[in-house]
Protein backbone atom coordinates (compact mmCIF):
# COMPACT_ATOMS: atom_id res chain seq x y z
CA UNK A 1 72.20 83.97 115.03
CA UNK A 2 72.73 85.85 112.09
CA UNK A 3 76.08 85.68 110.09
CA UNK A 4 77.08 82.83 111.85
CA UNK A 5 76.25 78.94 110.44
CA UNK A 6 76.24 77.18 112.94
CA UNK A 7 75.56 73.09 112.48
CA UNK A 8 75.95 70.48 115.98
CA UNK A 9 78.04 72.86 117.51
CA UNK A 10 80.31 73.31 114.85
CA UNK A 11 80.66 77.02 113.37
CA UNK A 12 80.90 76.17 109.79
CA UNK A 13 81.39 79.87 108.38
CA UNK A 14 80.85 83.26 109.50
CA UNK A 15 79.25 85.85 106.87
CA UNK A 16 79.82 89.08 108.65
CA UNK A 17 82.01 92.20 108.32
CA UNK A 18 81.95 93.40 112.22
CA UNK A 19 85.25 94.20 113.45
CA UNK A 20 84.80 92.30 116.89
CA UNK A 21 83.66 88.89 116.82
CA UNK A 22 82.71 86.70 120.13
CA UNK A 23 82.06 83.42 119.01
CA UNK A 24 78.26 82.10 120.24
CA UNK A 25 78.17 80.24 123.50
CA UNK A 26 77.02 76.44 122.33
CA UNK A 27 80.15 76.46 119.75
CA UNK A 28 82.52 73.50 120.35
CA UNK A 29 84.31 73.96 117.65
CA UNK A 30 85.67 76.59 114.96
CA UNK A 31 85.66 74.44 111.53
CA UNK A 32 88.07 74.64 108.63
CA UNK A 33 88.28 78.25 106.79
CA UNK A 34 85.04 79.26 108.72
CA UNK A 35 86.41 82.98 108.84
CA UNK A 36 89.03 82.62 105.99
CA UNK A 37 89.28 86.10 103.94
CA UNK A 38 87.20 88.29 106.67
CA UNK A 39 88.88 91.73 105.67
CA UNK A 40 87.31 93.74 108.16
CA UNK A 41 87.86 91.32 111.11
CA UNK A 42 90.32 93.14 113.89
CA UNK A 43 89.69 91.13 116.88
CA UNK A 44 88.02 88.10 118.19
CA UNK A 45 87.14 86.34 121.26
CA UNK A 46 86.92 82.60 121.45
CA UNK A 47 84.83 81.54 125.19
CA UNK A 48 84.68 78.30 127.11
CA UNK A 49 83.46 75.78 125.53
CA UNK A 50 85.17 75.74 121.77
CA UNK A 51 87.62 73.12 122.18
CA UNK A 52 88.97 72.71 118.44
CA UNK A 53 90.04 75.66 115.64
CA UNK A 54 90.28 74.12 112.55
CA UNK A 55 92.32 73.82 109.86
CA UNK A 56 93.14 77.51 108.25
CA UNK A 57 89.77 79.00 110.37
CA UNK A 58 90.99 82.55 109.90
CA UNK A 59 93.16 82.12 107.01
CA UNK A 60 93.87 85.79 105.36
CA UNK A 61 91.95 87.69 107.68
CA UNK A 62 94.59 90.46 107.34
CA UNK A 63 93.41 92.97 109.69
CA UNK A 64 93.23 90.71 112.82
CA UNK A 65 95.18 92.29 115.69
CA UNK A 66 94.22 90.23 118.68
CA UNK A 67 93.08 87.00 119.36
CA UNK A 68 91.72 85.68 122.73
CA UNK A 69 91.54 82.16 123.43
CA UNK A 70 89.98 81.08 126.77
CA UNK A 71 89.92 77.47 126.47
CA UNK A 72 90.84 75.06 123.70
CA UNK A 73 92.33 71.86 123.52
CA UNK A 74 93.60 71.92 120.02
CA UNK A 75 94.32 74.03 116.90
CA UNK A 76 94.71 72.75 113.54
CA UNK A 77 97.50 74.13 111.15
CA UNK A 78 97.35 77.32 109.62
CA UNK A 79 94.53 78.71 112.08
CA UNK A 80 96.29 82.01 111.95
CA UNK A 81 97.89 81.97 109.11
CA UNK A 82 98.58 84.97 106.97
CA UNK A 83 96.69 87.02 109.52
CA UNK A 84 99.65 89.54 108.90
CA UNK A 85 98.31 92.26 111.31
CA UNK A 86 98.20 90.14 114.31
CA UNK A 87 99.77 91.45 116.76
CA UNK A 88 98.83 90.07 120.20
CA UNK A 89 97.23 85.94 121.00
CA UNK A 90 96.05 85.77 124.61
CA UNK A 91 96.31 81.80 125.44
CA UNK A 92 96.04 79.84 128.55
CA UNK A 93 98.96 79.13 130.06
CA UNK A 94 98.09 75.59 130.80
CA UNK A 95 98.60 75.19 126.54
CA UNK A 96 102.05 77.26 126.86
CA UNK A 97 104.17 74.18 125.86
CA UNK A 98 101.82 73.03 123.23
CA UNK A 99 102.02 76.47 121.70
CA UNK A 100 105.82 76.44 121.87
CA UNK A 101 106.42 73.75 120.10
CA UNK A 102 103.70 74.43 117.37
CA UNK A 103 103.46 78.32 116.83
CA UNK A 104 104.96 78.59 113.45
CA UNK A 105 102.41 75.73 112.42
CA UNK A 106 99.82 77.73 113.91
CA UNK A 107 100.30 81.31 113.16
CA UNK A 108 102.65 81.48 110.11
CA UNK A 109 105.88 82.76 109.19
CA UNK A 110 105.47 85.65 111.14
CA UNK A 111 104.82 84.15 114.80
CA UNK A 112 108.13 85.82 116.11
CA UNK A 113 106.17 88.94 115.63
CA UNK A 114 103.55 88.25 117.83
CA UNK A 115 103.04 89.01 121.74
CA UNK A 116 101.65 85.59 123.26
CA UNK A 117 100.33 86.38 126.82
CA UNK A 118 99.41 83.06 128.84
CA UNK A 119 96.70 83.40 130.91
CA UNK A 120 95.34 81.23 133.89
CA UNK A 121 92.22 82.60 133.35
């Protein structure tokens, strides 16, 4: 798959400068800073399947607006963070009290600015 590495499931860095990213189906897991800097990067999809977003995975990609998570059962600090366009996070609802607690650990300063929409889908 070009501009993604991709190593035992793991997406260790994407190389690309599409605006829309859906991650690969076989990814379990987004790994630390694997997206960090992507200037270009507006929105991306995460599917079934990636369970863990690493540490910083889209650090400074400052023209994300949306993010849509369909299934995940963790995200590592600073996933989002300084992602200062973002705008709207789609994430199922059944991680709604996880989120609460850990949004500004997640997504920055600027999380208050940010439309969360929990899905059960």
């Amino acid at each position: 798959m070009a501009n993604f590495e991709i190593q035992d499931g793991v997406l260790k860095e994407y190389t690309g400068n599409d605006t829309h990213v859906d991650i690969p189906e076989g990814v379990t897991m987004i790994g630390w800073y694997a997206f960090e800097g992507r200037k270009n990067l507006q929105s991306i999809n995460i599917p079934n399947g990636v369970t863990v977003i690493g540490y910083a995975a889209f650090l400074g990609c400052t023209k994300l607006q949306s993010v849509k998570i369909s299934d995940i059962k963790k995200i590592k600090k600073s996933a989002f963070a300084d992602c200062i366009s973002l705008k709207k996070a789609t994430i199922p609802i059944k991680l709604k009290g996880l989120f609460n607690l850990n949004l500004k650990k997640i997504f920055g300063k600027r999380y208050k600015e940010i439309a969360f929409t929990f899905t059960d889908k």
